[in-house]
N, C-alpha and C. Protein backbone atom coordinates (compact mmCIF):
# COMPACT_ATOMS: atom_id res chain seq x y z
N UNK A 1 -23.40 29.13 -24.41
CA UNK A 1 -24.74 28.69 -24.63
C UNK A 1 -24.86 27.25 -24.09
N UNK A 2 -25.88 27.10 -23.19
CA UNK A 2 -26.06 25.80 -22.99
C UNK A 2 -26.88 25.02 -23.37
N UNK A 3 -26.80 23.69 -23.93
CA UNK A 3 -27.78 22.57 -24.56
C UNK A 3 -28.87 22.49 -23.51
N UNK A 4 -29.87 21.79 -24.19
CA UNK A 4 -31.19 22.01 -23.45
C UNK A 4 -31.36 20.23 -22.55
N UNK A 5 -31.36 19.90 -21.71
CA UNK A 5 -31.31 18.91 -21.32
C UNK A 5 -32.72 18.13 -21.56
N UNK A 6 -32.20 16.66 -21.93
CA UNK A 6 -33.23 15.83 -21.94
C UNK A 6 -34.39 15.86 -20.92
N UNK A 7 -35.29 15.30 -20.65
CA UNK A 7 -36.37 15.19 -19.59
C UNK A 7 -35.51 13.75 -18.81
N UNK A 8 -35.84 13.78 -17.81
CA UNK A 8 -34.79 12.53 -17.19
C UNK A 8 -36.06 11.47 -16.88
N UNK A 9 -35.95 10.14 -17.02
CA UNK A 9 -36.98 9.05 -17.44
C UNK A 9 -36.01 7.99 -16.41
N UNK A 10 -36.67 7.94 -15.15
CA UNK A 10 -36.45 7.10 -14.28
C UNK A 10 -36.57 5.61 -15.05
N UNK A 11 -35.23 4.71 -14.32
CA UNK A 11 -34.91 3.09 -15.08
C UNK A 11 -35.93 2.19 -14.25
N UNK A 12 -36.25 2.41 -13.06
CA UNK A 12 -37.27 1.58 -12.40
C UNK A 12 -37.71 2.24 -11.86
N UNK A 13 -38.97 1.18 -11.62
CA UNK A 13 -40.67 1.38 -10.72
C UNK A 13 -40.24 0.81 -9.64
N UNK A 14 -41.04 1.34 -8.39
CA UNK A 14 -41.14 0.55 -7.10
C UNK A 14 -42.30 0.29 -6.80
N UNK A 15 -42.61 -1.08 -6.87
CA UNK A 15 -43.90 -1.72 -7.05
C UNK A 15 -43.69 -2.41 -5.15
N UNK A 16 -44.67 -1.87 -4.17
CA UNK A 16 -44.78 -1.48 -2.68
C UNK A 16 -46.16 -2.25 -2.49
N UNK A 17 -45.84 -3.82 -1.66
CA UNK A 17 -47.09 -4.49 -0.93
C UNK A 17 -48.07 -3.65 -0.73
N UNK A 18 -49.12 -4.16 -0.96
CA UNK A 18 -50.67 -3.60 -0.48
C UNK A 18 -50.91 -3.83 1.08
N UNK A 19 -51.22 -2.51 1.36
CA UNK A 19 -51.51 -2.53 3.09
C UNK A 19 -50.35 -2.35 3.36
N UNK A 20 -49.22 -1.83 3.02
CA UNK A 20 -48.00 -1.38 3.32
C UNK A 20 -48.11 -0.17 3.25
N UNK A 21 -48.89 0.68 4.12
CA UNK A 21 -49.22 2.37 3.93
C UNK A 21 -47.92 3.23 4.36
N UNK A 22 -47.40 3.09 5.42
CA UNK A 22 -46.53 3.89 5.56
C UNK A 22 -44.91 3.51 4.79
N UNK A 23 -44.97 2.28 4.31
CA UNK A 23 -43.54 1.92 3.65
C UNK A 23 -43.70 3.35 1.98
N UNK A 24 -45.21 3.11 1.71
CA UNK A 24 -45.59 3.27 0.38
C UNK A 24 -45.71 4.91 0.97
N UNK A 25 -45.55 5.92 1.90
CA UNK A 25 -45.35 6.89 1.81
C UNK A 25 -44.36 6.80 2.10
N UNK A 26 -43.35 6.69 2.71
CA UNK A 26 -41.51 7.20 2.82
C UNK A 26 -41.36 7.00 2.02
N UNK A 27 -41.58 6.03 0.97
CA UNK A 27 -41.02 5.63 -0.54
C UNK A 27 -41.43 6.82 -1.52
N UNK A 28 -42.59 6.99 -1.38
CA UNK A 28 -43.24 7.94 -2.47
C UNK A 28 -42.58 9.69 -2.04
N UNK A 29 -42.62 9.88 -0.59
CA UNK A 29 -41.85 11.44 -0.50
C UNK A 29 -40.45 11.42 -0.70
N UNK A 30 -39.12 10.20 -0.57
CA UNK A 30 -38.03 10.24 -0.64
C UNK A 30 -37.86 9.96 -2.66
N UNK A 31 -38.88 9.61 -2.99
CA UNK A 31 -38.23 9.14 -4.26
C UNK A 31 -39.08 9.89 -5.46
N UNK A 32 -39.97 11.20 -5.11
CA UNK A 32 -40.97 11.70 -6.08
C UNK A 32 -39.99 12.72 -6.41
N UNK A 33 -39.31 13.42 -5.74
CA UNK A 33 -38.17 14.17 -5.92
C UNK A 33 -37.44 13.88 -7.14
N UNK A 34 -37.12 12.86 -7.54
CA UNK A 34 -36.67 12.23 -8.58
C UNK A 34 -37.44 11.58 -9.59
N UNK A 35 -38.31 11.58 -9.48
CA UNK A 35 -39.44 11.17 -10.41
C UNK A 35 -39.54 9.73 -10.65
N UNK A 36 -38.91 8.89 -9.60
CA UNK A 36 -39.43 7.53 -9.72
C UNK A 36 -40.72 7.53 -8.97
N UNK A 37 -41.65 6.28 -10.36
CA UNK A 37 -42.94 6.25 -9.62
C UNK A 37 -43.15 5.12 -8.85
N UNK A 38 -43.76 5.43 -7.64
CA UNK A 38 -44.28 4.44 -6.59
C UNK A 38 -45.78 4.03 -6.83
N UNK A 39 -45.49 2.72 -6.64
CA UNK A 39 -47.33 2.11 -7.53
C UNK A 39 -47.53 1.30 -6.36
N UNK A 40 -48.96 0.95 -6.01
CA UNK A 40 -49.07 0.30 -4.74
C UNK A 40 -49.48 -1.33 -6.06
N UNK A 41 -48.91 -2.60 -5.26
CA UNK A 41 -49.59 -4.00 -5.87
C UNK A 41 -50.85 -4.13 -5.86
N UNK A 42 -51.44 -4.06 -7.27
CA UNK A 42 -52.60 -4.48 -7.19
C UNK A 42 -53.30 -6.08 -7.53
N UNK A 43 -52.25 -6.71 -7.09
CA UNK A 43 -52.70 -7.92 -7.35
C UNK A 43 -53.51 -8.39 -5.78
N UNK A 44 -54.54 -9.23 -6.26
CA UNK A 44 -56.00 -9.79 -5.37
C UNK A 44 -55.13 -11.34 -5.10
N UNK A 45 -54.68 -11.73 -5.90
CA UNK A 45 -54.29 -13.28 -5.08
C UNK A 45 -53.66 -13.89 -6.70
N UNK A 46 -53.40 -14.95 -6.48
CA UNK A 46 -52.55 -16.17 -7.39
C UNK A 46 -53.64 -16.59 -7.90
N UNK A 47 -53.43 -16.08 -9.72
CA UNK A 47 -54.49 -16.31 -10.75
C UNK A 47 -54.51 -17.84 -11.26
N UNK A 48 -53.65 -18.63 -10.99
CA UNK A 48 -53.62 -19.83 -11.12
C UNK A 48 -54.69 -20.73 -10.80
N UNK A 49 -55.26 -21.66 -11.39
CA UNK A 49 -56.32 -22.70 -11.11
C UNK A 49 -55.70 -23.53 -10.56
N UNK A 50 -56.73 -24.29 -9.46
CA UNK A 50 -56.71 -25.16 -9.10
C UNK A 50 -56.35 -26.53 -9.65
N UNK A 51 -55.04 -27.33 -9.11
CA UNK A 51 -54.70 -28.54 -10.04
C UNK A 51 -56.00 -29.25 -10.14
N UNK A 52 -56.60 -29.46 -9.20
CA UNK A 52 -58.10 -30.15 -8.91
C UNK A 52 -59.13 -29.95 -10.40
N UNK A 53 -59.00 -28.84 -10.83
CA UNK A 53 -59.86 -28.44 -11.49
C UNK A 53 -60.20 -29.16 -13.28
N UNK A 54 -61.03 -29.79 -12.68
CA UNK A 54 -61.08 -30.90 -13.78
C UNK A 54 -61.30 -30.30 -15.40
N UNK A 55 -61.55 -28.87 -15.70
CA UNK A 55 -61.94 -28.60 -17.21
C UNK A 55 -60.49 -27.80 -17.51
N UNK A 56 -59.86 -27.99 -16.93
CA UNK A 56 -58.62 -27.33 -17.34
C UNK A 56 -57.87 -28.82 -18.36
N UNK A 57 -56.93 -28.24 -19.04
CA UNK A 57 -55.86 -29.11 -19.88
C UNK A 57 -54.63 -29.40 -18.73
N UNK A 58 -54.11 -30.40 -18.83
CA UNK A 58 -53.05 -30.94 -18.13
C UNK A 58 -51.70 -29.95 -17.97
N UNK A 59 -51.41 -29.72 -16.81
CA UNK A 59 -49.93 -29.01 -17.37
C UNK A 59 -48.91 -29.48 -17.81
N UNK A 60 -47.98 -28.98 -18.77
CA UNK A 60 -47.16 -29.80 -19.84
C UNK A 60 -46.20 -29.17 -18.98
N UNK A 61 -45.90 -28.02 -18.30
CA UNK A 61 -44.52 -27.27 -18.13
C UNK A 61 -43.57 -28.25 -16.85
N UNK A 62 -42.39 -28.56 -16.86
CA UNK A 62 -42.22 -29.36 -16.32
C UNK A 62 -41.68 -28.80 -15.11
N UNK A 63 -41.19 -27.28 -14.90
CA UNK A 63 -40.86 -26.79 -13.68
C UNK A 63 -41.78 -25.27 -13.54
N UNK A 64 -41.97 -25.01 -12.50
CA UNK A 64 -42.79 -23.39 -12.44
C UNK A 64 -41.43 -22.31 -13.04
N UNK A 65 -41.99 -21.77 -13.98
CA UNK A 65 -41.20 -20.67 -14.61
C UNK A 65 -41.02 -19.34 -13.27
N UNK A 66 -41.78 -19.16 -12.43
CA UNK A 66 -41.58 -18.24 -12.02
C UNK A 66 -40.27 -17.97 -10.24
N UNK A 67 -39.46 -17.56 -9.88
CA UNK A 67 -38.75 -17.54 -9.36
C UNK A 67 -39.19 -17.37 -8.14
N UNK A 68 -38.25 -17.48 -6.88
CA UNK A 68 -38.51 -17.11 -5.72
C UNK A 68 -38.95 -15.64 -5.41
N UNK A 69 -39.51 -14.97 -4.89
CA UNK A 69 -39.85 -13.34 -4.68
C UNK A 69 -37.93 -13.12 -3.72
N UNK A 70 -38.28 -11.73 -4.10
CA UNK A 70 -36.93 -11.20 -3.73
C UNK A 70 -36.89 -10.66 -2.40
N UNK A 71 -35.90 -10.73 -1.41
CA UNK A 71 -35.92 -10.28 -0.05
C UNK A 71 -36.47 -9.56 0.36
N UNK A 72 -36.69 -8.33 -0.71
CA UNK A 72 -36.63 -7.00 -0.13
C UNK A 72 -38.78 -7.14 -0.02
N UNK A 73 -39.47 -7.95 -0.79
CA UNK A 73 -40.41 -8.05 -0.90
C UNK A 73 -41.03 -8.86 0.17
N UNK A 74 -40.49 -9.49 0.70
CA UNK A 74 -40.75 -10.27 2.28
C UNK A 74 -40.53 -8.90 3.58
N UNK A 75 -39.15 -9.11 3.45
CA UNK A 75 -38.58 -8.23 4.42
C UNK A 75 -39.49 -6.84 4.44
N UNK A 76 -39.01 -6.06 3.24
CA UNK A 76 -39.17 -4.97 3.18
C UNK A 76 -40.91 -3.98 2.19
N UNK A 77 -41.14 -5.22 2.07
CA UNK A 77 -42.76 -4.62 1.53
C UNK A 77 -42.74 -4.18 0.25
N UNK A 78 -41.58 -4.11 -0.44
CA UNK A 78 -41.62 -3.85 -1.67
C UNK A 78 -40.56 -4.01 -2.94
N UNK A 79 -40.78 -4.28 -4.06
CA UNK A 79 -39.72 -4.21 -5.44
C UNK A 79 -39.31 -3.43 -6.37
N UNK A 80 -38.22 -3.23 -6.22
CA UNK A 80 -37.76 -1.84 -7.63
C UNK A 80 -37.96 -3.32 -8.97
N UNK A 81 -38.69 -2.38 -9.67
CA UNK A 81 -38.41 -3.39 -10.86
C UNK A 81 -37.74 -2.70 -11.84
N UNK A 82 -36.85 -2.80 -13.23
CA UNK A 82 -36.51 -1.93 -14.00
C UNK A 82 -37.33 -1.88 -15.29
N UNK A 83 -37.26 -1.35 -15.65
CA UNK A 83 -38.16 -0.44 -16.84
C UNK A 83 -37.68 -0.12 -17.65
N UNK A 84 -38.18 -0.17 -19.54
CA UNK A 84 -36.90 -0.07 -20.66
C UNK A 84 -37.70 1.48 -20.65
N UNK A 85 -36.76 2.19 -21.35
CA UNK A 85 -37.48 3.58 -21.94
C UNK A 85 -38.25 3.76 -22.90
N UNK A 86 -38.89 4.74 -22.64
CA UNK A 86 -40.00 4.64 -24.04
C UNK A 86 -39.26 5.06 -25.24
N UNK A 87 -39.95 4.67 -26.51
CA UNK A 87 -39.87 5.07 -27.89
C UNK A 87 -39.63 6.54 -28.06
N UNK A 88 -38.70 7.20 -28.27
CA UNK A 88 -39.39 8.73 -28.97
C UNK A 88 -40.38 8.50 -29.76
């Protein structure tokens, strides 16, 4: 008798530049097979205000928290990011 296997829950997303049409289909037919999902970026631009912008509060943070973008996102048009599993 064999046990019934889990549903298998891909560890990362591949989050694929906008206007990157054909990266974002080889990605999506080589990797749907497996059930990782391919999401196109929907980000419009850098939500950040203008330092200029006089009704804002001063920034206190003393370095930008956020890191360099990763090679593959220059180079290659897109990021695996990883993903925790859901809750049962």
């Amino acid at each position: 008798m064999s046990e019934p296997q889990a549903a298998f829950e891909p560890s990362v997303l591949v989050v694929v530049r906008a206007g990157a049409v054909d990266r974002f289909a080889a990605l999506k037919s080589a990797l749907a097979p497996d059930g990782v999902d391919v999401v196109w970026d929907r980000r419009l631009g850098d939500r950040r205000r203008s330092a200029d912008d006089s009704t804002q509060a001063p920034d206190r943070r003393r370095l930008d928290r956020r890191g360099s973008m990763p090679a593959s996102w220059s180079l290659l048009d897109f990021l695996v990011v990883p993903t925790r599993p859901r809750a049962s």
